[in-house]
PDB file of N, CA and C in Angstrom:
ATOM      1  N   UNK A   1      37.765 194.673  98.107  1.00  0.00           N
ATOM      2  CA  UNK A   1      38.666 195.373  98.996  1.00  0.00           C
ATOM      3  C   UNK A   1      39.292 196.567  98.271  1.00  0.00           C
ATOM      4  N   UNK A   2      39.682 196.538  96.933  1.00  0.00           N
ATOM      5  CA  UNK A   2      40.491 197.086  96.211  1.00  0.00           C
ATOM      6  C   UNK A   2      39.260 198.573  96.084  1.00  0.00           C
ATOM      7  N   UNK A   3      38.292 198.437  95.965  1.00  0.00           N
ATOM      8  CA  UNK A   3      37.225 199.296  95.758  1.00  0.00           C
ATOM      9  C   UNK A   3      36.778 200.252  97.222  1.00  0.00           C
ATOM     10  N   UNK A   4      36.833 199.132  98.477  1.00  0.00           N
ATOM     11  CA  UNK A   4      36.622 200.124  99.009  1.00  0.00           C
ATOM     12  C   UNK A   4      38.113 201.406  99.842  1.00  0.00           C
ATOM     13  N   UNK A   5      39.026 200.824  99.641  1.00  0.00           N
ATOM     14  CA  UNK A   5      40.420 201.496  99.410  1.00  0.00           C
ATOM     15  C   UNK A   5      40.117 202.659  98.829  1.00  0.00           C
ATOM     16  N   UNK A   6      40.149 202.507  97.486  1.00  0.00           N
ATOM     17  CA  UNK A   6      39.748 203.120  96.299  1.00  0.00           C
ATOM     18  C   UNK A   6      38.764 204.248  97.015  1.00  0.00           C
ATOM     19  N   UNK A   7      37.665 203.987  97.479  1.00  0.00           N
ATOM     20  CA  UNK A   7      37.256 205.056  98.212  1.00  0.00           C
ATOM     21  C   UNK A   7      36.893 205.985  98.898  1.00  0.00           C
ATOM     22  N   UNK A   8      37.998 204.916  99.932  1.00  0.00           N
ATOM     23  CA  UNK A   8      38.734 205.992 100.884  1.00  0.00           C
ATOM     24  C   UNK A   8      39.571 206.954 100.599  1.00  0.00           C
ATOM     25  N   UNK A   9      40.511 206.402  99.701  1.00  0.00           N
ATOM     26  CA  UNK A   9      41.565 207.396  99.151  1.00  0.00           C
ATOM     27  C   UNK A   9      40.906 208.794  98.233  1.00  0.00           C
ATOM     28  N   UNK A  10      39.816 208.412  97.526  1.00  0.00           N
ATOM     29  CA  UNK A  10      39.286 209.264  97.157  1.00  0.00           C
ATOM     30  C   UNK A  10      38.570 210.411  97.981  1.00  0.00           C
ATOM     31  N   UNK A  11      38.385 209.642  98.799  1.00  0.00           N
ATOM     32  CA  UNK A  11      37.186 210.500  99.568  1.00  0.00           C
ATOM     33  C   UNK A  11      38.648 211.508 100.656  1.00  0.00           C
ATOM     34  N   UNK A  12      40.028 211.350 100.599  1.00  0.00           N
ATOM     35  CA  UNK A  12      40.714 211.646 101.411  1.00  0.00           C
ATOM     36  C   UNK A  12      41.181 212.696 100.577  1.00  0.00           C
ATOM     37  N   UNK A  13      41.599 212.494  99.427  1.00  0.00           N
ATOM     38  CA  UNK A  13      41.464 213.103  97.752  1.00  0.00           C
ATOM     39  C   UNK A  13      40.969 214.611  98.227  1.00  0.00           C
ATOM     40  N   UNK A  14      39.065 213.959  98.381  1.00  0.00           N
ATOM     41  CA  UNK A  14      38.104 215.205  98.255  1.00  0.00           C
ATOM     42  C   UNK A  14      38.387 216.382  99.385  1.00  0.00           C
ATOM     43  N   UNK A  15      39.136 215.694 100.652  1.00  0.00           N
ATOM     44  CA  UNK A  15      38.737 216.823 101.496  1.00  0.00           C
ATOM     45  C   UNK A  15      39.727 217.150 101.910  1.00  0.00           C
ATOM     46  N   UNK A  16      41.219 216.885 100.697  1.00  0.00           N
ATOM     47  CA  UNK A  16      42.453 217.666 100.630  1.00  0.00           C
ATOM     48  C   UNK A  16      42.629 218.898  99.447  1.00  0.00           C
ATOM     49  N   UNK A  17      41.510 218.296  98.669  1.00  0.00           N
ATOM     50  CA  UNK A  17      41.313 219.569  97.620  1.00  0.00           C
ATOM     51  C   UNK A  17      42.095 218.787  96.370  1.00  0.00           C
ATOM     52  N   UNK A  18      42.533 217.648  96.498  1.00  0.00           N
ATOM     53  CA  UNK A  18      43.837 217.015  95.448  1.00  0.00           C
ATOM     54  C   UNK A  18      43.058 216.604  94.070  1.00  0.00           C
ATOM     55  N   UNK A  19      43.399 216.987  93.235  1.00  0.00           N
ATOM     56  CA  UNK A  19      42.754 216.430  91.898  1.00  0.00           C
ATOM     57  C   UNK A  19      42.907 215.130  91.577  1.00  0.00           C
ATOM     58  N   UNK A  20      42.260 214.544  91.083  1.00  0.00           N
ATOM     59  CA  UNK A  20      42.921 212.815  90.577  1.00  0.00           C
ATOM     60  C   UNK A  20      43.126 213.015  89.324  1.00  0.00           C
ATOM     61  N   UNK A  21      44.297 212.455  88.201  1.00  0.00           N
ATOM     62  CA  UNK A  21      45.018 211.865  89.142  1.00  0.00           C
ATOM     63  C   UNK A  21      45.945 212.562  89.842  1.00  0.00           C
ATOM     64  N   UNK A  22      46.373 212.375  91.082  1.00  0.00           N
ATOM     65  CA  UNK A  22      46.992 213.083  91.882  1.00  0.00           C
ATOM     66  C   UNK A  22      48.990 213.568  91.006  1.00  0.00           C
ATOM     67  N   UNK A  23      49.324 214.424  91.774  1.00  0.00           N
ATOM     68  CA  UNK A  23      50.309 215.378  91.227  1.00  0.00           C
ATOM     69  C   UNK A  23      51.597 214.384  91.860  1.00  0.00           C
ATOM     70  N   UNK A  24      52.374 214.019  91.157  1.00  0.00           N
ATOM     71  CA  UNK A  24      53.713 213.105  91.466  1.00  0.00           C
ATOM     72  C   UNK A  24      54.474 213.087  92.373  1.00  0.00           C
ATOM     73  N   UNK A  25      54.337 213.895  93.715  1.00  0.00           N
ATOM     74  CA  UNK A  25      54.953 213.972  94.700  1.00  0.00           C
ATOM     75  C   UNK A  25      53.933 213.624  95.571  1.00  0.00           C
ATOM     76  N   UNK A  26      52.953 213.606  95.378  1.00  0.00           N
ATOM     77  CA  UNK A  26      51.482 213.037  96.581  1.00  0.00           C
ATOM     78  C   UNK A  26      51.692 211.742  96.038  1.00  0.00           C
ATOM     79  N   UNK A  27      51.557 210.933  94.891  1.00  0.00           N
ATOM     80  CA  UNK A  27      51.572 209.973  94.414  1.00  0.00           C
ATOM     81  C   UNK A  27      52.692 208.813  95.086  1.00  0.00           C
ATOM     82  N   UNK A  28      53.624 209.050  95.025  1.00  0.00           N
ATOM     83  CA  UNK A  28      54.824 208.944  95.258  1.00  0.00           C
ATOM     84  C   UNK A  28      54.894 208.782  96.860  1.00  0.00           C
ATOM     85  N   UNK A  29      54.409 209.784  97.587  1.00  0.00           N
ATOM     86  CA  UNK A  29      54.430 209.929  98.844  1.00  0.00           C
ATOM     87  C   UNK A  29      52.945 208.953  99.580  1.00  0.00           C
ATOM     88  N   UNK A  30      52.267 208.615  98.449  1.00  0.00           N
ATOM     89  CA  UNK A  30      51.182 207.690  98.710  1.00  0.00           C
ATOM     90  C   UNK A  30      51.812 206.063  98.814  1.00  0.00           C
ATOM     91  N   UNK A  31      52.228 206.156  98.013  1.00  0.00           N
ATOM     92  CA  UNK A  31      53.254 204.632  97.606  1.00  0.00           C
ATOM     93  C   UNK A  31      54.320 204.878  98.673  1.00  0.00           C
ATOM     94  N   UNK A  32      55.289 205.347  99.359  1.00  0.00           N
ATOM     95  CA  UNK A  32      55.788 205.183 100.040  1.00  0.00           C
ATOM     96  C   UNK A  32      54.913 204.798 101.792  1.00  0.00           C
ATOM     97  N   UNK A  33      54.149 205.297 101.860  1.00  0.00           N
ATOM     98  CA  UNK A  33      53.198 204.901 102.645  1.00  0.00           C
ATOM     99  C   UNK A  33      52.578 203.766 102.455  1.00  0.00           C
ATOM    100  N   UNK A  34      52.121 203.197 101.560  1.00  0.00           N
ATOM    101  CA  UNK A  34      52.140 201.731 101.165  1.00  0.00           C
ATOM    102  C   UNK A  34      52.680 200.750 101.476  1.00  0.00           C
ATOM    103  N   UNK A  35      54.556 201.212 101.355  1.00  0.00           N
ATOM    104  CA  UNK A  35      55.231 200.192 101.497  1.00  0.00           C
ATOM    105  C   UNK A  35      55.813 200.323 102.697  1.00  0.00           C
ATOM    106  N   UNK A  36      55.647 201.356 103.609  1.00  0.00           N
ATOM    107  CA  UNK A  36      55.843 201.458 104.795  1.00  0.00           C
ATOM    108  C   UNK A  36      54.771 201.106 106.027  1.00  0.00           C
ATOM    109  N   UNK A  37      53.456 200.756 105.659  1.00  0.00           N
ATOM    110  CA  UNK A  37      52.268 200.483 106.164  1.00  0.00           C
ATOM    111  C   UNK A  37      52.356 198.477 105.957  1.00  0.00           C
ATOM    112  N   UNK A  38      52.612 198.617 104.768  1.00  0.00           N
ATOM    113  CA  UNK A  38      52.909 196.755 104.693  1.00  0.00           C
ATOM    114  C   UNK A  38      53.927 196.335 105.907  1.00  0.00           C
ATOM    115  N   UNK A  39      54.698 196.890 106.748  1.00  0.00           N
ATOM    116  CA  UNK A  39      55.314 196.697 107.356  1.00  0.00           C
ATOM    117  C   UNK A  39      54.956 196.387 108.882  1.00  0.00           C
ATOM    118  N   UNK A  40      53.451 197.326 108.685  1.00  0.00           N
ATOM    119  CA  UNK A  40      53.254 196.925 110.397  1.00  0.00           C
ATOM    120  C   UNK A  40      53.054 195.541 110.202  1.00  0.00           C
ATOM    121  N   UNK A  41      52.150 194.754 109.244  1.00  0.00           N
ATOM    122  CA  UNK A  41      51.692 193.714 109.839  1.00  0.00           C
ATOM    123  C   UNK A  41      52.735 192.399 110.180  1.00  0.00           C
ATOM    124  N   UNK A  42      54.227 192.335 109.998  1.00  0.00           N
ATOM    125  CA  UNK A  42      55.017 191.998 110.128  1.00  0.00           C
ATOM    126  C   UNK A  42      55.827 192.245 111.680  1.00  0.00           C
ATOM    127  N   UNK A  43      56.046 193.507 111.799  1.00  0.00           N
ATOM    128  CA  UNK A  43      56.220 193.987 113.255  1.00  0.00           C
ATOM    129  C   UNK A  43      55.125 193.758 114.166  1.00  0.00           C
ATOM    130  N   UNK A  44      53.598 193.962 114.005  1.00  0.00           N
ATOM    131  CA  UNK A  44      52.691 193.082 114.456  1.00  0.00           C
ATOM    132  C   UNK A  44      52.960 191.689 115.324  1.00  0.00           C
ATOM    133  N   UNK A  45      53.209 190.980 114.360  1.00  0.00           N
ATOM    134  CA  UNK A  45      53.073 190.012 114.598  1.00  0.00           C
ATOM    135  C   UNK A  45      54.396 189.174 115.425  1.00  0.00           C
ATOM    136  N   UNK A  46      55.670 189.999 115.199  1.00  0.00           N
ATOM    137  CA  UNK A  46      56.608 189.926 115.689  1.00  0.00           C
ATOM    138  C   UNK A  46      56.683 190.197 117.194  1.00  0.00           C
ATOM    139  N   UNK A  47      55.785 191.617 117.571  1.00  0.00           N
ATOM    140  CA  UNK A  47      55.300 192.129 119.223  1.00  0.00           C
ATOM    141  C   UNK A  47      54.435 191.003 120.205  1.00  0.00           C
ATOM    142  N   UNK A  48      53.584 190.615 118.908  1.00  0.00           N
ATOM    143  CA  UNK A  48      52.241 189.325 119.086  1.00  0.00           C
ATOM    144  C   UNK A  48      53.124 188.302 119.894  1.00  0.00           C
ATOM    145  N   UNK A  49      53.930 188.120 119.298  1.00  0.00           N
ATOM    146  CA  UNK A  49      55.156 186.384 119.429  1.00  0.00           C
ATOM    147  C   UNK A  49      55.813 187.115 120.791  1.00  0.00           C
ATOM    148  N   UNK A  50      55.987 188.102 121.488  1.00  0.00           N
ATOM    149  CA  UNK A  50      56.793 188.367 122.184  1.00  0.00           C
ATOM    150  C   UNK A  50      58.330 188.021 122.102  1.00  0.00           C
ATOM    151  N   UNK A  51      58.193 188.350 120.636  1.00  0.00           N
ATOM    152  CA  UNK A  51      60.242 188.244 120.481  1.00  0.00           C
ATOM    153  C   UNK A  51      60.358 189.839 120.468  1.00  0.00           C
ATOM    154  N   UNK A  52      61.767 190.053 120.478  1.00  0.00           N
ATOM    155  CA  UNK A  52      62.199 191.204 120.485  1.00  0.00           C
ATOM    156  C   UNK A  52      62.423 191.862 119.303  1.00  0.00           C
ATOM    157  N   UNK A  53      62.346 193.188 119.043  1.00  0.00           N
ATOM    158  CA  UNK A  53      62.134 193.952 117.980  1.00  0.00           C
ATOM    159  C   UNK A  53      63.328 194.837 117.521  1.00  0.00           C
ATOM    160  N   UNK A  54      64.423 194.364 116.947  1.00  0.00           N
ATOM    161  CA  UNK A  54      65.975 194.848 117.355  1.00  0.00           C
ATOM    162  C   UNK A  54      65.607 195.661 115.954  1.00  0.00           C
ATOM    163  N   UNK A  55      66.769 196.734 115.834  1.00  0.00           N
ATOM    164  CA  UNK A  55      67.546 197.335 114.499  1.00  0.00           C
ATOM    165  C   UNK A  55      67.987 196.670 113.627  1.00  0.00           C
ATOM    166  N   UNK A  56      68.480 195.296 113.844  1.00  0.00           N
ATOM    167  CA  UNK A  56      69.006 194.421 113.290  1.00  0.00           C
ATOM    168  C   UNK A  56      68.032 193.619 112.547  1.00  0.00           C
ATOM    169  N   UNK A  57      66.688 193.039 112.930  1.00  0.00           N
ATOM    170  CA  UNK A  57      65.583 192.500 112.670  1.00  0.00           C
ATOM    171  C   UNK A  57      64.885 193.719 111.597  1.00  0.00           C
ATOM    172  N   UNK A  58      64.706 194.987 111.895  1.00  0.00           N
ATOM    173  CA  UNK A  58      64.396 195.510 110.912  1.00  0.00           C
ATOM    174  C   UNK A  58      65.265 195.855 109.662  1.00  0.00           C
ATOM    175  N   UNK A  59      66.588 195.962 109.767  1.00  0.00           N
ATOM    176  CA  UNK A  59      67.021 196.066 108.727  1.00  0.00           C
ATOM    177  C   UNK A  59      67.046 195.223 107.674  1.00  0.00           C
ATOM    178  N   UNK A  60      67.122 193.350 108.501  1.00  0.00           N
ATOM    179  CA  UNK A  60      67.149 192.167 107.180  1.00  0.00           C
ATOM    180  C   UNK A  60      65.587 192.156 106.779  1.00  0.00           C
ATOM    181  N   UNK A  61      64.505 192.310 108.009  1.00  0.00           N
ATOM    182  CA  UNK A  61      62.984 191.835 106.855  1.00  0.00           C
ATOM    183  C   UNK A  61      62.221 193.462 106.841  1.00  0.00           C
ATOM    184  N   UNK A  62      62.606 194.254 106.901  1.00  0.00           N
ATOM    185  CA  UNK A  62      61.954 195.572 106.862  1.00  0.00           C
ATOM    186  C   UNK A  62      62.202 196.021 105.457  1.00  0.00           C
ATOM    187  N   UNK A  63      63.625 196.302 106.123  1.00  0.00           N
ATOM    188  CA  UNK A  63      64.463 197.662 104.747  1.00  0.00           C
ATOM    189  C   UNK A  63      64.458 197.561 103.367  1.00  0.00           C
ATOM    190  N   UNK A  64      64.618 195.887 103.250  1.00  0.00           N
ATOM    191  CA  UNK A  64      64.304 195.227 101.633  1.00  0.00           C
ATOM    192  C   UNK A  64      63.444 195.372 101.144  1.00  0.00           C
ATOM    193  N   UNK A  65      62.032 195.286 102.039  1.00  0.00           N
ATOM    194  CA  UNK A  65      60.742 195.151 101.266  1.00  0.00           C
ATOM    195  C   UNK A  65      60.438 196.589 100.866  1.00  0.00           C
ATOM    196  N   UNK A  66      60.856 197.683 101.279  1.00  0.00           N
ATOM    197  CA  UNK A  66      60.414 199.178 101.469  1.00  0.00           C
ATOM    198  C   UNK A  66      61.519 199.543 100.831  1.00  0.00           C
ATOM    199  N   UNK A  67      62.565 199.575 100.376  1.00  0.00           N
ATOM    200  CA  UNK A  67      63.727 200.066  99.244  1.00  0.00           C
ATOM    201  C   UNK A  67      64.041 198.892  98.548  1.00  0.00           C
ATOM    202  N   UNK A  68      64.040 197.962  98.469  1.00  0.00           N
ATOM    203  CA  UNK A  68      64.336 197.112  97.005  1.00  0.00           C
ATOM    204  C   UNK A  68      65.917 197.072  96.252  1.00  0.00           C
ATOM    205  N   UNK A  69      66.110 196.940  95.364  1.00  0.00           N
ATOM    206  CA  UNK A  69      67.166 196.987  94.857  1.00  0.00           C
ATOM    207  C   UNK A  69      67.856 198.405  94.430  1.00  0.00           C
ATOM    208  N   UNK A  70      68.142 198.967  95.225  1.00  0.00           N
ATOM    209  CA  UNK A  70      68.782 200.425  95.113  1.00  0.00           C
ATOM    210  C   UNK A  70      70.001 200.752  93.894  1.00  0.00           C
ATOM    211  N   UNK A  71      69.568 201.471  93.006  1.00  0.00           N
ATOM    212  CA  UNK A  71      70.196 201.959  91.948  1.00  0.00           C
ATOM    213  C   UNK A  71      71.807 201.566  91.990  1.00  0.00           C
ATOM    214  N   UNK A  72      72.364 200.986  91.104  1.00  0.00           N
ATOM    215  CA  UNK A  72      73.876 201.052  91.421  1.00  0.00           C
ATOM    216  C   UNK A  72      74.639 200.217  92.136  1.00  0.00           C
ATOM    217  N   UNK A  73      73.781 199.025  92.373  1.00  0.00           N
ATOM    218  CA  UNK A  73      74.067 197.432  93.268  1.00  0.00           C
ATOM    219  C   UNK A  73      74.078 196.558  92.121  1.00  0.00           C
ATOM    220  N   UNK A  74      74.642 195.149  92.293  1.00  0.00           N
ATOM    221  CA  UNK A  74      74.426 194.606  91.068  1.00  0.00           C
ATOM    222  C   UNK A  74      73.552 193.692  90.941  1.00  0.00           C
ATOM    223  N   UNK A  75      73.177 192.799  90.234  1.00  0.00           N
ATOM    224  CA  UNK A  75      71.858 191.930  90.094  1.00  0.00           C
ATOM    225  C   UNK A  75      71.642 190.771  90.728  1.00  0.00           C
ATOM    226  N   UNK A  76      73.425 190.551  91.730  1.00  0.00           N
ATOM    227  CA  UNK A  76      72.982 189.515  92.539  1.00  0.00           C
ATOM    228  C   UNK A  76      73.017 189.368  93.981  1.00  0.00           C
ATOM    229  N   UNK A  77      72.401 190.193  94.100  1.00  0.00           N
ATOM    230  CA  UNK A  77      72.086 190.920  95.354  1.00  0.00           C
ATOM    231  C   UNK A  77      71.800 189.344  96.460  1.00  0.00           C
ATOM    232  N   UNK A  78      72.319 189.679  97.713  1.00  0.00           N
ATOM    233  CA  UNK A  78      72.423 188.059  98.314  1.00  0.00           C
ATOM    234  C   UNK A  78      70.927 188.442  99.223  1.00  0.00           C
ATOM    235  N   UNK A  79      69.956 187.460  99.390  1.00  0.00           N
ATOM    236  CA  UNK A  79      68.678 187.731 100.067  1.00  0.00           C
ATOM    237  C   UNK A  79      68.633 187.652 101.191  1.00  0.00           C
ATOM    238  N   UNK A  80      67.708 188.411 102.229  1.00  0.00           N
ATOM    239  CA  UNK A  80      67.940 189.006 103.323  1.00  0.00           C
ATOM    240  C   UNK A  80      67.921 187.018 104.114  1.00  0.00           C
ATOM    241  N   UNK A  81      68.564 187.138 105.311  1.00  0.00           N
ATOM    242  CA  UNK A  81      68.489 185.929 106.238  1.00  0.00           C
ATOM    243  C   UNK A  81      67.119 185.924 107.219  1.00  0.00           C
ATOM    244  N   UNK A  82      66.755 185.053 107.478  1.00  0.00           N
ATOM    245  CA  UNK A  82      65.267 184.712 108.377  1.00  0.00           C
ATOM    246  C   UNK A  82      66.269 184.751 109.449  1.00  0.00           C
ATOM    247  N   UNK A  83      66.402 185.484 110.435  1.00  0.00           N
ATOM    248  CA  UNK A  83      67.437 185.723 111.850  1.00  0.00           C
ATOM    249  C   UNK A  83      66.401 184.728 112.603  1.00  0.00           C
ATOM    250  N   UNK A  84      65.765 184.503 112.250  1.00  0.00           N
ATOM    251  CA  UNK A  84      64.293 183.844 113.371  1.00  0.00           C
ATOM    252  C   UNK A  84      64.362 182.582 113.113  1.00  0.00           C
ATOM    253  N   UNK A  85      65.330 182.166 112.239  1.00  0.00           N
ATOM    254  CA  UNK A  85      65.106 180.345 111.674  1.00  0.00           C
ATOM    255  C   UNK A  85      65.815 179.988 113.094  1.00  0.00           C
ATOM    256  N   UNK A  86      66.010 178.601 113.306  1.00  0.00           N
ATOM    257  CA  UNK A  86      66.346 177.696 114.361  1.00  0.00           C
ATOM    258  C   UNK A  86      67.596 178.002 113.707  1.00  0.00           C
ATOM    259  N   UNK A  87      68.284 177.830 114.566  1.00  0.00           N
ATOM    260  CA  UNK A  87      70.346 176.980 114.273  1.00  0.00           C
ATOM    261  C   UNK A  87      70.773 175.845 114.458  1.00  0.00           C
TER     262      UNK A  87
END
């Protein structure tokens, strides 16, 4: 899988003109796409279930996985809640 990724991205590379390895703001902007693409399959599956898709739902299982521990918070950061567990 990792290979044929690999050359897609390349081949996306070739017919942007981008050198490999690519220049730190494509890079960067590749990886943010990464971790913003890991996200559909979560919202996916959330549309799939026919639950509802609030602001609130994306902020506890979205926002964490795609920003992380943001500079200047401290190390015990409390972990996001499953809003979806039973009560």
């Amino acid at each position: 899988m990792s290979l044929g990724v690999g050359l897609l991205v390349g081949a996306i590379y070739g017919l942007l003109n981008v050198r490999s390895p690519a220049p730190p703001v494509i890079a960067l902007v590749g990886l943010l796409g990464i971790l913003i693409g890991e996200q559909f399959v979560p919202l996916a599956k959330r549309v799939g279930s026919s639950k509802p898709v609030s602001a609130a739902w994306a902020r506890e299982q979205c926002v964490p996985h795609i920003f992380g521990q943001l500079p200047g918070q401290s190390g015990t950061r409390e972990q996001p809640k499953n809003i979806d567990a039973p009560k």
